[in-house]
N, C-alpha and C. Protein backbone atom coordinates (compact mmCIF):
# COMPACT_ATOMS: atom_id res chain seq x y z
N UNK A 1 20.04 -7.38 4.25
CA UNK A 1 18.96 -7.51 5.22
C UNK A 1 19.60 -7.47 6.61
N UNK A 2 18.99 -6.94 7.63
CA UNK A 2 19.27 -6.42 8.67
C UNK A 2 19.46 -7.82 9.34
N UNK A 3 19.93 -8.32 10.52
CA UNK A 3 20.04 -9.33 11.57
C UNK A 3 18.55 -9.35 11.86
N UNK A 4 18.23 -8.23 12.63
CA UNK A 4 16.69 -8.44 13.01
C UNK A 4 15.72 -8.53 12.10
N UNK A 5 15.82 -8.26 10.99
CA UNK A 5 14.78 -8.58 10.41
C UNK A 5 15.03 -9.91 9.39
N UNK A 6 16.35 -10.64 9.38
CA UNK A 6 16.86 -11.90 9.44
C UNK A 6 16.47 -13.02 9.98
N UNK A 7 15.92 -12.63 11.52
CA UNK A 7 15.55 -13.36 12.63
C UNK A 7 14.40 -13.47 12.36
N UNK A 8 13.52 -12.23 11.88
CA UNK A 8 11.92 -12.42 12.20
C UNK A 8 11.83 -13.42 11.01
N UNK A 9 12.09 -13.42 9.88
CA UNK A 9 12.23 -14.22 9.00
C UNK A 9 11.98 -15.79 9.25
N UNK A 10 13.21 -15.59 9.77
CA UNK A 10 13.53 -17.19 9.85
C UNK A 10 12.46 -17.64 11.07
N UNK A 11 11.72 -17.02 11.74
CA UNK A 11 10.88 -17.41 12.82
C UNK A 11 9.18 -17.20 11.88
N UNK A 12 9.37 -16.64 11.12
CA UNK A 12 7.99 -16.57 10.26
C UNK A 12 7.94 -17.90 9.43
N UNK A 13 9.19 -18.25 9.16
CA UNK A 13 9.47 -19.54 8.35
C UNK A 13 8.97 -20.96 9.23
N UNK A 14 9.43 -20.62 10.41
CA UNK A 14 9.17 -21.42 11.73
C UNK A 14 7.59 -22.14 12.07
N UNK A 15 6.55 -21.22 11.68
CA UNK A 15 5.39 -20.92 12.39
C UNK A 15 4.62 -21.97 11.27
N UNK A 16 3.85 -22.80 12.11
CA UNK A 16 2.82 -23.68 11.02
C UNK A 16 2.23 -22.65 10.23
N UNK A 17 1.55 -23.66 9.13
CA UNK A 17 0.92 -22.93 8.19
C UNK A 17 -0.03 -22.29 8.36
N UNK A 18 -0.83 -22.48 9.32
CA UNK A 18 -1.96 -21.55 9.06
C UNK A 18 -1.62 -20.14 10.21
N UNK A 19 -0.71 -20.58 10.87
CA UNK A 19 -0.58 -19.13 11.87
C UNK A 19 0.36 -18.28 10.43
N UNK A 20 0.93 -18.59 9.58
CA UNK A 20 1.60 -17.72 8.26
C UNK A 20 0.52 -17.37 7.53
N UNK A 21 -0.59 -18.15 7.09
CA UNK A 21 -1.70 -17.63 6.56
C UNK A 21 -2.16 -16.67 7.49
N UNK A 22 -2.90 -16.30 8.91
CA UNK A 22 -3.16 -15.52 9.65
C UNK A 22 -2.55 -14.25 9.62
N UNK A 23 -1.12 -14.69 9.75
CA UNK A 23 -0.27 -13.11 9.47
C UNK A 23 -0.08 -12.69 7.92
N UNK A 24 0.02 -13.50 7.26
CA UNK A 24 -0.46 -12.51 5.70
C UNK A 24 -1.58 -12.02 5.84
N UNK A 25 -2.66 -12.66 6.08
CA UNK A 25 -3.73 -11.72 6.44
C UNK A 25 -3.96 -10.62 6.95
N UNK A 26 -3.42 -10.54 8.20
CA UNK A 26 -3.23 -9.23 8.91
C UNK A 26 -2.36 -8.34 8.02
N UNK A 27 -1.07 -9.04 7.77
CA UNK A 27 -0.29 -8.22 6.95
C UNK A 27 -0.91 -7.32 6.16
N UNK A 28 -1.58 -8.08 4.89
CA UNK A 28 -2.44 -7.38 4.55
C UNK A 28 -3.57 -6.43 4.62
N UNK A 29 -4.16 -6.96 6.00
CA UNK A 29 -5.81 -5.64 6.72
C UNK A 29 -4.89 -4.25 6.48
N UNK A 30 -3.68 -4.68 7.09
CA UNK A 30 -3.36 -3.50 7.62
C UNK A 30 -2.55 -2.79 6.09
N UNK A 31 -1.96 -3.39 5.58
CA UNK A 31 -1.39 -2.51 4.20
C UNK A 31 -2.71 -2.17 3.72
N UNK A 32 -3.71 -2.31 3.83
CA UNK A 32 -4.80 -1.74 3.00
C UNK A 32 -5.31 -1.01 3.44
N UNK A 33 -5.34 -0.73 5.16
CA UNK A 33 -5.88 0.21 6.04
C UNK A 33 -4.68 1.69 5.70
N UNK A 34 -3.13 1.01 5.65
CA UNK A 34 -2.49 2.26 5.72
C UNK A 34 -2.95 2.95 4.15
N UNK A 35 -2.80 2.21 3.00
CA UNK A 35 -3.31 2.48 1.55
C UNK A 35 -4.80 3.55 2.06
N UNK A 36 -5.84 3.26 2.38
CA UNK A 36 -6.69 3.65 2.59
C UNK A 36 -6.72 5.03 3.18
N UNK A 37 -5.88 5.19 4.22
CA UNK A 37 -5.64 6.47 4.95
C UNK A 37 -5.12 7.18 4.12
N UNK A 38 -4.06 6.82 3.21
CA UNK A 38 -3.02 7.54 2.32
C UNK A 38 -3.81 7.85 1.01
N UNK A 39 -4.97 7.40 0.77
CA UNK A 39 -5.44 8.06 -0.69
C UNK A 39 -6.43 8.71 0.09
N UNK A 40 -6.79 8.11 1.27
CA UNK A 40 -7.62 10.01 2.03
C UNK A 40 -7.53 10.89 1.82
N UNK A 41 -6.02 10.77 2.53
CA UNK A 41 -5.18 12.27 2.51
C UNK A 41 -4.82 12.82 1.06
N UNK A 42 -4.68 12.28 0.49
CA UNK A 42 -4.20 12.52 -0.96
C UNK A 42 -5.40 13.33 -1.61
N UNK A 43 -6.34 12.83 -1.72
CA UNK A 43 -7.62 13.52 -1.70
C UNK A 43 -8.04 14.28 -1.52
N UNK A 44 -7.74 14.27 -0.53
CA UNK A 44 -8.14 16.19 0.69
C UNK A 44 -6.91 17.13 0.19
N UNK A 45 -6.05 16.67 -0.42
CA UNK A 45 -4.41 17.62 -0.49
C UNK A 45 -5.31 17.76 -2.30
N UNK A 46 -5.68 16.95 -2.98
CA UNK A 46 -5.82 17.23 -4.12
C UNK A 46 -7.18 18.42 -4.51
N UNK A 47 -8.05 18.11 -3.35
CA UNK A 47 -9.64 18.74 -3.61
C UNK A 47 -8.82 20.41 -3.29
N UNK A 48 -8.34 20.65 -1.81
CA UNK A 48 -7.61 21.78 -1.41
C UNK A 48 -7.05 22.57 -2.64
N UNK A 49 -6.25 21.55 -3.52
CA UNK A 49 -5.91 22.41 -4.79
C UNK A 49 -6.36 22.26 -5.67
N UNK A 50 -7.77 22.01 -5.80
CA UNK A 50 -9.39 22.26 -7.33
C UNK A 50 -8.55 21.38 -7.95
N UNK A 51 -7.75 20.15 -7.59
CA UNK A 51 -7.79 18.86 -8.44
C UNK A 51 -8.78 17.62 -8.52
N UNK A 52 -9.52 17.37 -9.77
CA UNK A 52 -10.79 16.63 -9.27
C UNK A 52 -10.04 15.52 -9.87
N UNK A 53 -10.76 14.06 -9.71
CA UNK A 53 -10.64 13.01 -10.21
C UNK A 53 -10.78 13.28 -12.05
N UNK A 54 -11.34 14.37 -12.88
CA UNK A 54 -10.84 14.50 -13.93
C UNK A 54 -9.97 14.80 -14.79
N UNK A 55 -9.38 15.89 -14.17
CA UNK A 55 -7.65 15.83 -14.00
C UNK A 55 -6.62 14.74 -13.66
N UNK A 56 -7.15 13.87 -12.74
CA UNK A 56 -6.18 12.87 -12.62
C UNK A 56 -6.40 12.46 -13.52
N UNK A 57 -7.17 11.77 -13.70
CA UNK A 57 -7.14 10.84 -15.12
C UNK A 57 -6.82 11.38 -16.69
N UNK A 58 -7.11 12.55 -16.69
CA UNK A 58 -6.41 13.09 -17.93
C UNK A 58 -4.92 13.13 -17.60
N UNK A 59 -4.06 13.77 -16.38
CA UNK A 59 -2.44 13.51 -16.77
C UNK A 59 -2.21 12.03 -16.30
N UNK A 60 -2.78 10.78 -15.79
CA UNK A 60 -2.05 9.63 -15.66
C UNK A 60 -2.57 9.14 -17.80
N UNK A 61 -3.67 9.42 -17.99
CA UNK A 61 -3.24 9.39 -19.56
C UNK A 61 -2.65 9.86 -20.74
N UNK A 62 -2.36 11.04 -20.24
CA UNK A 62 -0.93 11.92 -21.03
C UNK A 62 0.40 11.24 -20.41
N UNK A 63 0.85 10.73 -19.22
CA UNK A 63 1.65 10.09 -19.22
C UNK A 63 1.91 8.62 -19.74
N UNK A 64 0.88 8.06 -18.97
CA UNK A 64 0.97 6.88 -19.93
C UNK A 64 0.50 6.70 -21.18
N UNK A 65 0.44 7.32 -21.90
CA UNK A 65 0.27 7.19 -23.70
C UNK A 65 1.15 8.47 -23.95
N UNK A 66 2.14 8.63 -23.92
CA UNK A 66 2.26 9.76 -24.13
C UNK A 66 3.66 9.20 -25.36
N UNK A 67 3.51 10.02 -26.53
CA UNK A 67 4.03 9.73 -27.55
C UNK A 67 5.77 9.26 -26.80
């Protein structure tokens, strides 16, 4: 682990509890906002190539069951 991100650490460790609850929170808006953007795009890259949501789900179940 980096120094700086050593530091933020130990200053996240620092912070009463509910300002750590606040920033998991945010932490989270925002991992779900970037998630959100990223299966957008994924979407639009998959429709572009006549991949529908029935295809996905047929190869994530040939992979995962797959003898």
């Amino acid at each position: 682990m980096s120094e700086a991100v050593q530091e933020i650490m130990e200053r996240i460790q620092q912070l009463p509890e509910e300002d750590r609850l606040l920033l998991d929170e945010q932490l989270a808006r925002q991992a779900e906002a970037e998630w959100k953007r990223e299966a957008a795009a994924a979407r639009r890259l998959a429709q572009k190539k006549g991949i529908d949501q029935a295809a996905i789900d047929l190869a994530v179940e040939q992979i995962r069951y797959a003898p």
